[in-house]
C-alpha atoms as a PDB file:
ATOM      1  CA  UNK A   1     -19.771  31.519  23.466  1.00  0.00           C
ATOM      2  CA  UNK A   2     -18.668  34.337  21.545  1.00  0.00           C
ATOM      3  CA  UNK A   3     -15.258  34.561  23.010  1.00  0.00           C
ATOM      4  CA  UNK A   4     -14.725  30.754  21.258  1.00  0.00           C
ATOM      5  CA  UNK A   5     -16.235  31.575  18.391  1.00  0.00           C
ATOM      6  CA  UNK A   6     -14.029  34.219  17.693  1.00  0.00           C
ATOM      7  CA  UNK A   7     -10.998  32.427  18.377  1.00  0.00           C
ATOM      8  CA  UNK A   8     -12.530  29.924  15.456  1.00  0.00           C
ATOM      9  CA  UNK A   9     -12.841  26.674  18.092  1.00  0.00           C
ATOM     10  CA  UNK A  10     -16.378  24.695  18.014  1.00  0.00           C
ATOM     11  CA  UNK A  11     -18.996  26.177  20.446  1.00  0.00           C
ATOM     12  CA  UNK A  12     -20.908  23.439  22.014  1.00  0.00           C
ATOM     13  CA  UNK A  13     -24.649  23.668  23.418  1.00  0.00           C
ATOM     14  CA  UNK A  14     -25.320  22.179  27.054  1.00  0.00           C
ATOM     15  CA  UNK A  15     -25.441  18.510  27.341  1.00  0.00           C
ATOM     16  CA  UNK A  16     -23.693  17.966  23.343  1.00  0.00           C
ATOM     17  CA  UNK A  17     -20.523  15.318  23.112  1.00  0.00           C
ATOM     18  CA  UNK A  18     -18.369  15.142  20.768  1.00  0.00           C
ATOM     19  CA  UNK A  19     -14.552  14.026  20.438  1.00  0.00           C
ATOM     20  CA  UNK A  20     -11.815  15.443  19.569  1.00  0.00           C
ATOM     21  CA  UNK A  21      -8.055  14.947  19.643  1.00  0.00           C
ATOM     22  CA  UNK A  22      -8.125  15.003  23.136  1.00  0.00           C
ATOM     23  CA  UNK A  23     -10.605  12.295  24.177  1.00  0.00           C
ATOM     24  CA  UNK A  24     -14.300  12.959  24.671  1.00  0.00           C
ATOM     25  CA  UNK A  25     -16.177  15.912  25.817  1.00  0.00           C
ATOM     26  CA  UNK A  26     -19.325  17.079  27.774  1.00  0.00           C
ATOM     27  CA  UNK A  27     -19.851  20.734  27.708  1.00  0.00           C
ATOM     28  CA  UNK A  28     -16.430  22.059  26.810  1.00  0.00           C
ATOM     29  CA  UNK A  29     -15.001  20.357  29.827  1.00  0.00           C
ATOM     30  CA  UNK A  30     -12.405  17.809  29.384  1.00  0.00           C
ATOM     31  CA  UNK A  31     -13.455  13.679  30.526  1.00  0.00           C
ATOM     32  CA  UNK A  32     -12.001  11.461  32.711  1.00  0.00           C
ATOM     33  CA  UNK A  33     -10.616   8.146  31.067  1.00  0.00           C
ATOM     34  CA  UNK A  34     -12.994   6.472  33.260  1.00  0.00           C
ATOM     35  CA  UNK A  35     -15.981   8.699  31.466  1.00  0.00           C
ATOM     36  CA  UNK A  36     -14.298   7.962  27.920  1.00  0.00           C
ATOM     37  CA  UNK A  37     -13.990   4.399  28.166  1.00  0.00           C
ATOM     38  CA  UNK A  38     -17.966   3.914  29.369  1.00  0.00           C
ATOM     39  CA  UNK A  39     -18.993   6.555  27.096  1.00  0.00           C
ATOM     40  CA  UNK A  40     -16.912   4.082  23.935  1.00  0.00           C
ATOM     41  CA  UNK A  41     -18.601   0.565  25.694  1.00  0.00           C
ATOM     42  CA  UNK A  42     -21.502   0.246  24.614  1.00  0.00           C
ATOM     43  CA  UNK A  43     -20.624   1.004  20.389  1.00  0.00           C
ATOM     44  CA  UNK A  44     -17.453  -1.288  20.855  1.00  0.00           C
ATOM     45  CA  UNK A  45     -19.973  -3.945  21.965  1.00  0.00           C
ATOM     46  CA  UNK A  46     -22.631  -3.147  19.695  1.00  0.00           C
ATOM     47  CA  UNK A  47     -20.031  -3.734  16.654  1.00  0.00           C
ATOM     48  CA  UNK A  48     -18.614  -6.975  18.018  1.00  0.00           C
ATOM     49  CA  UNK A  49     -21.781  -8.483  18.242  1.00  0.00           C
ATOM     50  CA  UNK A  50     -23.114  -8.159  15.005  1.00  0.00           C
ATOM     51  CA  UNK A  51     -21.492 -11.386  13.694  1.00  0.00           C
ATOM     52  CA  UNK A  52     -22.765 -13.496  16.258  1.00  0.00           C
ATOM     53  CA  UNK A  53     -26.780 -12.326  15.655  1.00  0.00           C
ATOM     54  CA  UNK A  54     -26.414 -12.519  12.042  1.00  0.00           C
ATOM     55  CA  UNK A  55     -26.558  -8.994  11.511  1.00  0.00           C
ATOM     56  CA  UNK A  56     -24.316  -7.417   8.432  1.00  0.00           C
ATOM     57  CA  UNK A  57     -23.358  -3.601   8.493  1.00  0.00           C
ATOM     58  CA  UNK A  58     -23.964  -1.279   5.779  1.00  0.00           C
ATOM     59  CA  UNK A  59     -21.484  -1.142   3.072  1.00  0.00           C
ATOM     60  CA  UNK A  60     -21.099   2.584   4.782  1.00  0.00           C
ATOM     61  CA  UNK A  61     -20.132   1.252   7.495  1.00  0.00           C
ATOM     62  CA  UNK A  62     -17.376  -1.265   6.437  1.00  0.00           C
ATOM     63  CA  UNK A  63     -15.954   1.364   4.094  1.00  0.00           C
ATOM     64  CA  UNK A  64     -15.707   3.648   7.252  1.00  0.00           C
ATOM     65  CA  UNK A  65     -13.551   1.083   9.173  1.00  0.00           C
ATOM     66  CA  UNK A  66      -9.899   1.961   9.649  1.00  0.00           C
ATOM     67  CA  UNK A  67      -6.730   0.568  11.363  1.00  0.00           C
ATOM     68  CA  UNK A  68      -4.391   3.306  12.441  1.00  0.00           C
ATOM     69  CA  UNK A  69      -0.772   1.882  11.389  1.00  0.00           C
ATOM     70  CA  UNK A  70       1.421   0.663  12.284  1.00  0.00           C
ATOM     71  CA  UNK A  71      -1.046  -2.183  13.583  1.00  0.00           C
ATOM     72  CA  UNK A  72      -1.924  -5.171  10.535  1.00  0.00           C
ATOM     73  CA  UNK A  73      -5.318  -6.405  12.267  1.00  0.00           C
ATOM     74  CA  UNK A  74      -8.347  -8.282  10.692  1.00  0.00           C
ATOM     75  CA  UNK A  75     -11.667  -7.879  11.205  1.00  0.00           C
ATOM     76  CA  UNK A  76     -14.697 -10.092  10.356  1.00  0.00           C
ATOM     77  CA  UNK A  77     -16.690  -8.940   7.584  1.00  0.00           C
ATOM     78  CA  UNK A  78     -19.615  -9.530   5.302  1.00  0.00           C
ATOM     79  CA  UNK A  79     -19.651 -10.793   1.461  1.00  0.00           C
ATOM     80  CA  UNK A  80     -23.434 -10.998  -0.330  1.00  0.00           C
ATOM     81  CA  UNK A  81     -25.883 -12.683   1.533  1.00  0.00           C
ATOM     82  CA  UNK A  82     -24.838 -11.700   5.466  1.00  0.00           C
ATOM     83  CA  UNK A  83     -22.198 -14.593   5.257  1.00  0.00           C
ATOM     84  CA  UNK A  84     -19.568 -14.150   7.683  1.00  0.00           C
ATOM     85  CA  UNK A  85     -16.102 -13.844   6.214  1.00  0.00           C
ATOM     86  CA  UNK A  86     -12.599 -12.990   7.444  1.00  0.00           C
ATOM     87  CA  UNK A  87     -11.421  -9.731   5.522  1.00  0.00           C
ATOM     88  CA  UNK A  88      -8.070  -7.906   5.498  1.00  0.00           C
ATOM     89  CA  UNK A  89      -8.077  -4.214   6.784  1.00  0.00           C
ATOM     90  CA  UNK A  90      -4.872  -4.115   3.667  1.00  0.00           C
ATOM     91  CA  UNK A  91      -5.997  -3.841  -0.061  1.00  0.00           C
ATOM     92  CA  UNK A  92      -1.991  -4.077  -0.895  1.00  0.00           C
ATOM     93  CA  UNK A  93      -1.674  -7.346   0.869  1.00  0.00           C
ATOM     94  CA  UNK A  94      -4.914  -9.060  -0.297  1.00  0.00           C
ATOM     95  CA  UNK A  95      -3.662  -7.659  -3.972  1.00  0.00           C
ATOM     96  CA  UNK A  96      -0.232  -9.418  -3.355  1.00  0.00           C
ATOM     97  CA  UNK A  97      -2.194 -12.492  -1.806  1.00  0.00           C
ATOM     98  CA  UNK A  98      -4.498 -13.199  -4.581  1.00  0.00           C
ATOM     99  CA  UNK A  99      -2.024 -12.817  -7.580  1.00  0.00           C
ATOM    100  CA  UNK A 100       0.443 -15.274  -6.157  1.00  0.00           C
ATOM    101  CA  UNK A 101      -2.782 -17.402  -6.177  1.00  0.00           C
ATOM    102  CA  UNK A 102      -3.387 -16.521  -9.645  1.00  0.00           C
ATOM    103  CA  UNK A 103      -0.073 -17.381 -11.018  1.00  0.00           C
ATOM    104  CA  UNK A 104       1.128 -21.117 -10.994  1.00  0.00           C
ATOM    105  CA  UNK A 105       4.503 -22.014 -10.237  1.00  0.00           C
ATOM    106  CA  UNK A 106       6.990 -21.790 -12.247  1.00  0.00           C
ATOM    107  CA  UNK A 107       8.311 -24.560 -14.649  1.00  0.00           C
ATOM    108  CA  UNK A 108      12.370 -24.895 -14.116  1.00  0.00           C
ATOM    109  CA  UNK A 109      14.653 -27.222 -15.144  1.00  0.00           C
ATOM    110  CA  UNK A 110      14.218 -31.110 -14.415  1.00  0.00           C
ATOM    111  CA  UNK A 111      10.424 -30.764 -13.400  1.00  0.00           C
ATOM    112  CA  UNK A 112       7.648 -33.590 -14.088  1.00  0.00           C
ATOM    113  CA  UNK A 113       5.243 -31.677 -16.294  1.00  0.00           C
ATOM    114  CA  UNK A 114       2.028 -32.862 -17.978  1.00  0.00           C
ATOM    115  CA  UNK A 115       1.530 -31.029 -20.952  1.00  0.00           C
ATOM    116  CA  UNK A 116      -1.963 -31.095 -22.816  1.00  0.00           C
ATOM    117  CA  UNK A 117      -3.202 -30.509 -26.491  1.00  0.00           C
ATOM    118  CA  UNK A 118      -6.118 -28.868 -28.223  1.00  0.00           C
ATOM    119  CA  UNK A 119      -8.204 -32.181 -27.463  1.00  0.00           C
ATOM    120  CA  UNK A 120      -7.801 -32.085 -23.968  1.00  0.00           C
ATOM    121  CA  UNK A 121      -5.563 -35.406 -24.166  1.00  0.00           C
ATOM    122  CA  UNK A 122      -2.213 -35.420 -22.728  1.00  0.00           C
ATOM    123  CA  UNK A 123       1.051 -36.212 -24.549  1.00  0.00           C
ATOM    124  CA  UNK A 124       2.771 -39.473 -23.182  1.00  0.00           C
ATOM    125  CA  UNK A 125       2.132 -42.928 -25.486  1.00  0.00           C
ATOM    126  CA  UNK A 126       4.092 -44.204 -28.123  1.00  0.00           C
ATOM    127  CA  UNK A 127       3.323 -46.151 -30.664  1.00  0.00           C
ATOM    128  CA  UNK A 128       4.213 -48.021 -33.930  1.00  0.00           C
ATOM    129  CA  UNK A 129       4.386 -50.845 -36.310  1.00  0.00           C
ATOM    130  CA  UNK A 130       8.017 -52.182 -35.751  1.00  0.00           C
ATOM    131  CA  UNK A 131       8.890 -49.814 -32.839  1.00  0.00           C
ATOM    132  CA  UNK A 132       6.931 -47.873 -30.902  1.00  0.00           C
ATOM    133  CA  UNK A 133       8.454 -44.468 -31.460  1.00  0.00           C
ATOM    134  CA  UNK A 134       5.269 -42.359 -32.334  1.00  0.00           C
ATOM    135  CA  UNK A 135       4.435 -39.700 -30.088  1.00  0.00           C
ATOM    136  CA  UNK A 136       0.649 -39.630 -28.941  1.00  0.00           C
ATOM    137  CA  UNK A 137      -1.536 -37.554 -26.638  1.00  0.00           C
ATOM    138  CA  UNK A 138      -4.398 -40.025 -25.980  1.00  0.00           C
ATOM    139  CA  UNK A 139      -4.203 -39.469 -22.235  1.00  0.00           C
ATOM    140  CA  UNK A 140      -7.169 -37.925 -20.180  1.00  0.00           C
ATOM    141  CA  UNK A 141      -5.482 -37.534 -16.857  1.00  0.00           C
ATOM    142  CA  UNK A 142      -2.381 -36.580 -15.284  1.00  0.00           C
ATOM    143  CA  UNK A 143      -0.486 -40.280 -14.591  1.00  0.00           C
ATOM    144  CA  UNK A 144       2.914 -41.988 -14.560  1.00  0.00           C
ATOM    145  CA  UNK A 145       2.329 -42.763 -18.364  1.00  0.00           C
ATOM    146  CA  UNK A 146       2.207 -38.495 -19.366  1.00  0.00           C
ATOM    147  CA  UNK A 147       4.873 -37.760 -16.854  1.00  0.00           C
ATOM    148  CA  UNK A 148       7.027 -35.565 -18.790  1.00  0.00           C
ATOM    149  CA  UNK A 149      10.512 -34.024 -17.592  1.00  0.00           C
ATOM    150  CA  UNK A 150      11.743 -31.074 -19.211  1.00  0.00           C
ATOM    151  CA  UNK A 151      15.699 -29.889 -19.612  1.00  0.00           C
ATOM    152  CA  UNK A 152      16.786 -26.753 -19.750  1.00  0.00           C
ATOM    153  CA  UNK A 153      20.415 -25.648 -20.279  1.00  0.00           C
ATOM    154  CA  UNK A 154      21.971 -24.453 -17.518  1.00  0.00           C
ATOM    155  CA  UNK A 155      18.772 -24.514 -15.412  1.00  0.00           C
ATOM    156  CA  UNK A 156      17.024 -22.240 -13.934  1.00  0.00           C
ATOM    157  CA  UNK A 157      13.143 -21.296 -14.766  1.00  0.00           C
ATOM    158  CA  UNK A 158      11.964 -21.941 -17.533  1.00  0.00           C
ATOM    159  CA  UNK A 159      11.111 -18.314 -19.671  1.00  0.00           C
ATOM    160  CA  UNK A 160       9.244 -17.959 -23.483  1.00  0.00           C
ATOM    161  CA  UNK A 161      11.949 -18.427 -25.982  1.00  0.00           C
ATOM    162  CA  UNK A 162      13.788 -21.219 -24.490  1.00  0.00           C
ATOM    163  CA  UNK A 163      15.282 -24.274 -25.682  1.00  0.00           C
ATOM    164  CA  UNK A 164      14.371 -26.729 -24.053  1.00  0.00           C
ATOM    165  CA  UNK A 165      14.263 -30.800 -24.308  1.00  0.00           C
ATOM    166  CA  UNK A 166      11.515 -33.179 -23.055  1.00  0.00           C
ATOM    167  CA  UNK A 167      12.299 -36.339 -21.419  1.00  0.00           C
ATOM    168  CA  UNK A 168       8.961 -39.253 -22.526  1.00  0.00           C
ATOM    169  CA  UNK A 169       7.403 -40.999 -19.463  1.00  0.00           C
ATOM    170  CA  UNK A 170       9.679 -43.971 -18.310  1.00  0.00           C
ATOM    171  CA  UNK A 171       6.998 -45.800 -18.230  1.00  0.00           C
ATOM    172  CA  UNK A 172       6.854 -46.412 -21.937  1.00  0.00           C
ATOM    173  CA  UNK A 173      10.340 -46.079 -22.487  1.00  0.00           C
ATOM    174  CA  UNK A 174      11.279 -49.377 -20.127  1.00  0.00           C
ATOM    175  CA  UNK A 175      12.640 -46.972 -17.835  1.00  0.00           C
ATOM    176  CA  UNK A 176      15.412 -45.577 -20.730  1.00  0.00           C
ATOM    177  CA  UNK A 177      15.421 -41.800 -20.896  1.00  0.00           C
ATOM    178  CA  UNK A 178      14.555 -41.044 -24.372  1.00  0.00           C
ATOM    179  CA  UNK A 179      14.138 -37.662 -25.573  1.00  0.00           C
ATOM    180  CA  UNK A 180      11.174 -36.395 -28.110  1.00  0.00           C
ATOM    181  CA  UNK A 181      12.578 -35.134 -31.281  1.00  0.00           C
ATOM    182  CA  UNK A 182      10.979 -33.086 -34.775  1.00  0.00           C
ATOM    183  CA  UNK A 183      12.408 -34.162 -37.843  1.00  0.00           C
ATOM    184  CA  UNK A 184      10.102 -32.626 -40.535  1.00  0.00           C
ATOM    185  CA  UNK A 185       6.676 -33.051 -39.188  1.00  0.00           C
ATOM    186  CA  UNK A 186       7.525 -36.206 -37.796  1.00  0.00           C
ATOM    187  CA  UNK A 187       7.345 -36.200 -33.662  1.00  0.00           C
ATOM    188  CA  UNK A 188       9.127 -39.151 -32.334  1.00  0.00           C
ATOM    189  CA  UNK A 189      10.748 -40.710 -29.229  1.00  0.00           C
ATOM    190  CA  UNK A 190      14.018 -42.186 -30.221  1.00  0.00           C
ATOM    191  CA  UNK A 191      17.159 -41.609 -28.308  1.00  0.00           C
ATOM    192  CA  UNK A 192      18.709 -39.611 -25.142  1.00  0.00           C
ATOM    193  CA  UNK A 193      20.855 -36.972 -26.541  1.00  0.00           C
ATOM    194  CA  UNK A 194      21.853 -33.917 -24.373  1.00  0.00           C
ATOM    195  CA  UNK A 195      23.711 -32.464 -27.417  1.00  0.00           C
ATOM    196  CA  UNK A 196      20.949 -33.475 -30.245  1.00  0.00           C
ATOM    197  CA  UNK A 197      19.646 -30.880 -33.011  1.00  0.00           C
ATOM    198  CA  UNK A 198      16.474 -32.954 -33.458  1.00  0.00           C
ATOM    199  CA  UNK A 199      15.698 -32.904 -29.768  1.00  0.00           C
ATOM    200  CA  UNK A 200      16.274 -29.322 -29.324  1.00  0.00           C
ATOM    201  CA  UNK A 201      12.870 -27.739 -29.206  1.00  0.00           C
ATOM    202  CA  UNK A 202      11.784 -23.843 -28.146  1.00  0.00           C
ATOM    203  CA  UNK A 203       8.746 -23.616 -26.119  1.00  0.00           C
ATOM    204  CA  UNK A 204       7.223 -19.902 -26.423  1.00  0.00           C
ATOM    205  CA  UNK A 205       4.292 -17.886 -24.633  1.00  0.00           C
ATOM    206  CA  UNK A 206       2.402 -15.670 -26.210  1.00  0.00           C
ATOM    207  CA  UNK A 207       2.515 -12.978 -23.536  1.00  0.00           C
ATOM    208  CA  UNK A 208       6.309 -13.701 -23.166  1.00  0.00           C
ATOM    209  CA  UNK A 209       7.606 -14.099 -19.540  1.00  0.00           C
ATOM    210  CA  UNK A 210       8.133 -16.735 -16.982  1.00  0.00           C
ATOM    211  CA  UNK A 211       6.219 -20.417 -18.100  1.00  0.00           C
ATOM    212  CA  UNK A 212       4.213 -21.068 -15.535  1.00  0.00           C
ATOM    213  CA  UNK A 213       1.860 -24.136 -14.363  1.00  0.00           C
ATOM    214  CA  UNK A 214      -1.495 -24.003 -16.327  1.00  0.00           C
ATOM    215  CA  UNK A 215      -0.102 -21.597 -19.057  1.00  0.00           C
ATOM    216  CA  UNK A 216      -1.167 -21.914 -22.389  1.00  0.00           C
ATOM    217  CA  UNK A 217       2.374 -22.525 -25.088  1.00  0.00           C
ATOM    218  CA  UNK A 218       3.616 -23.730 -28.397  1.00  0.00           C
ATOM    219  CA  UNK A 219       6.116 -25.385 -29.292  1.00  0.00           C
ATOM    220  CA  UNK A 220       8.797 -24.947 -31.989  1.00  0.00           C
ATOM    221  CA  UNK A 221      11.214 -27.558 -33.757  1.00  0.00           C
ATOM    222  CA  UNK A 222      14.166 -25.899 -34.236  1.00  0.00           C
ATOM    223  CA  UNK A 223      16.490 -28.308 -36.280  1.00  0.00           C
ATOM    224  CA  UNK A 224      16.020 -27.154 -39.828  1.00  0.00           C
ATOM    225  CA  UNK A 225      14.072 -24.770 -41.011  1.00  0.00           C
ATOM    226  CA  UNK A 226      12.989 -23.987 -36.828  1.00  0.00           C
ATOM    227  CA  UNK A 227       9.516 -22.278 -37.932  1.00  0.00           C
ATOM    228  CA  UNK A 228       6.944 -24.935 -37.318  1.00  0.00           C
ATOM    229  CA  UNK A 229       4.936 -25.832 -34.438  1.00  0.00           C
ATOM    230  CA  UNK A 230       4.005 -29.047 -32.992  1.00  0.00           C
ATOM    231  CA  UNK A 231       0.349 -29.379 -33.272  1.00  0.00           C
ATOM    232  CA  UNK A 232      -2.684 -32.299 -33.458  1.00  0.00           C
ATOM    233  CA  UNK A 233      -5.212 -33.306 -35.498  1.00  0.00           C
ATOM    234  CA  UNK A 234      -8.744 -33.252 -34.069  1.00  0.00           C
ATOM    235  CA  UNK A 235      -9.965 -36.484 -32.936  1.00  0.00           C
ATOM    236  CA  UNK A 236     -12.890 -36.885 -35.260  1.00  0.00           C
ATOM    237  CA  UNK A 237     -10.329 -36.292 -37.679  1.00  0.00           C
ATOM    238  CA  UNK A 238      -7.698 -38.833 -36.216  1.00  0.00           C
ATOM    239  CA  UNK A 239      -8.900 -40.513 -33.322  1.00  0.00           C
ATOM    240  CA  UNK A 240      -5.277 -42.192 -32.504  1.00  0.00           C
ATOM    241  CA  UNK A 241      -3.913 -38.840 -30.990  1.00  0.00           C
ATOM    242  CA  UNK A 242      -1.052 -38.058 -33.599  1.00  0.00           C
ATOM    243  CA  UNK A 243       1.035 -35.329 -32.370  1.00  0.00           C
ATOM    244  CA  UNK A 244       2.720 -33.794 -36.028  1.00  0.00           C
ATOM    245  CA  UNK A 245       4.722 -30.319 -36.691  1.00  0.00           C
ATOM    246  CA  UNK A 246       3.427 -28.983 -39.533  1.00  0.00           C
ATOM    247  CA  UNK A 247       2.510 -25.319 -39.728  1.00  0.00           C
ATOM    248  CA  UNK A 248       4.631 -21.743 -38.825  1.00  0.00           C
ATOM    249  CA  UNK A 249       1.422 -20.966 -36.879  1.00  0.00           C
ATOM    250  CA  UNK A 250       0.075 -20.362 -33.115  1.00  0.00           C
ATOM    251  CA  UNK A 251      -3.390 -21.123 -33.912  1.00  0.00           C
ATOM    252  CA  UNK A 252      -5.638 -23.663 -32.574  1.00  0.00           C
ATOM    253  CA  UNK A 253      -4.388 -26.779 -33.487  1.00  0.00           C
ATOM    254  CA  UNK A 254      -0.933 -25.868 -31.671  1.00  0.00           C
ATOM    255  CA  UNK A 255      -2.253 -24.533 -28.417  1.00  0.00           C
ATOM    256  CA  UNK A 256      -1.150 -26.471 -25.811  1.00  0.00           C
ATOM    257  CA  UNK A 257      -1.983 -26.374 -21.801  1.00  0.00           C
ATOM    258  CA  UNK A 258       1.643 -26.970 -19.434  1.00  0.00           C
ATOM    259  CA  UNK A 259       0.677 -28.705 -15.836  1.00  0.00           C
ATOM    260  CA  UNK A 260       2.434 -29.420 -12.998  1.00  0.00           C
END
């Protein structure tokens, strides 16, 4: 073997295997494909059959698993515990995968959104003594009665720092679109006005970007001094659900939850 050796190749004893570029070898001499494939058999089945008997490689092993490209397969693997599960040979495309799962859908012009304060109620009733114009969030699921619409100029999605207008449930308008509007720190439901100051209204997320379905907002009045948030009062405070705009804040009482 000292010829090989010099000529920096592998030297092999009698009866060793190993593979190389070219397909298996015995003894430095090249193998039939015949040879290769029975020599390959029995690990191929070996692997195959581990789901079926319950048996769960080590985390080695799974690591050491590898798709040449340009070939997107699957194979079954393990999670904690032995359970079967179907994993992705791709990192990239499971990454891609579960953050389109993570991020709702975007809120655009003319959707039906639910949108839910501090209390866990949702907006949606009205109330009153000689009209019901109040705006309440007494609601504790997601119904015909807390069916919200919102507007947006022009259309489009709906990003932090737009205007935007919100339509009441037509169920407790008679079917009228009615806008919400801030006057002060009142929060009412009074007319439909596509041009209105008091309906204009500028919904912001904290981490800026694209409003999305289950993301946590506030929302500004505009008309006037357009620095207060719509908030509500705790309801061991006031258990009727009163929706006000009060404070120049994003703290607690204003956080609200947008649903789709």
């Amino acid at each position: 073997h000292l010829p090989a050796m010099a000529a920096g190749r592998p030297t092999l004893r009698s009866g060793c295997k190993r593979l190389n570029r070219r397909g298996p070898t015995k003894a430095g001499k090249q193998l039939s494909v015949k040879q290769s494939s029975l020599l390959l058999l029995p690990g191929a089945i070996a692997v195959f059959s581990m789901p079926f008997f319950g048996i769960a490689p080590s985390p080695a092993f799974q690591n050491s698993v590898s798709v040449p490209r340009p070939h997107r397969l699957a194979v079954r693997g393990w999670v904690d515990g032995g359970v079967p599960q179907h994993v992705c040979l791709h990192p990239a495309m499971v990454a891609c995968r579960a953050a389109k799962r993570a991020d709702g859908a975007p809120i655009c012009d003319g959707d039906t959104v639910y949108i839910k304060v501090q209390t866990g109620r949702y907006i949606g009733e009205l109330d009153g003594t000689s009209r019901k114009e109040w705006v309440k969030a007494r609601g504790t699921k997601k119904d015909a009665d807390h069916a919200l619409t919102i507007e947006k100029p022009g259309g489009g999605e709906v990003q932090s720092g737009d205007m935007i207008k919100i339509v009441m449930p037509l169920t407790m308008t008679n079917g009228t679109k009615v806008h919400m509007d801030i006057v002060g720190s009142a929060v009412r439901a009074r007319y439909y006005d596509p041009r209105g100051e008091w309906q204009k209204m500028t919904i912001v997320k904290q981490e800026g970007g694209t409003i999305r379905d289950g993301d946590k907002i506030f929302i500004r009045s505009v008309f006037m001094n357009g620095r207060d948030y719509m908030d509500a009062n705790p309801l061991e405070k006031i258990a009727d659900g009163e929706v006000k705009c009060r404070w120049p804040d994003e703290g607690e009482w204003q956080v609200m939850t947008i649903e789709k």
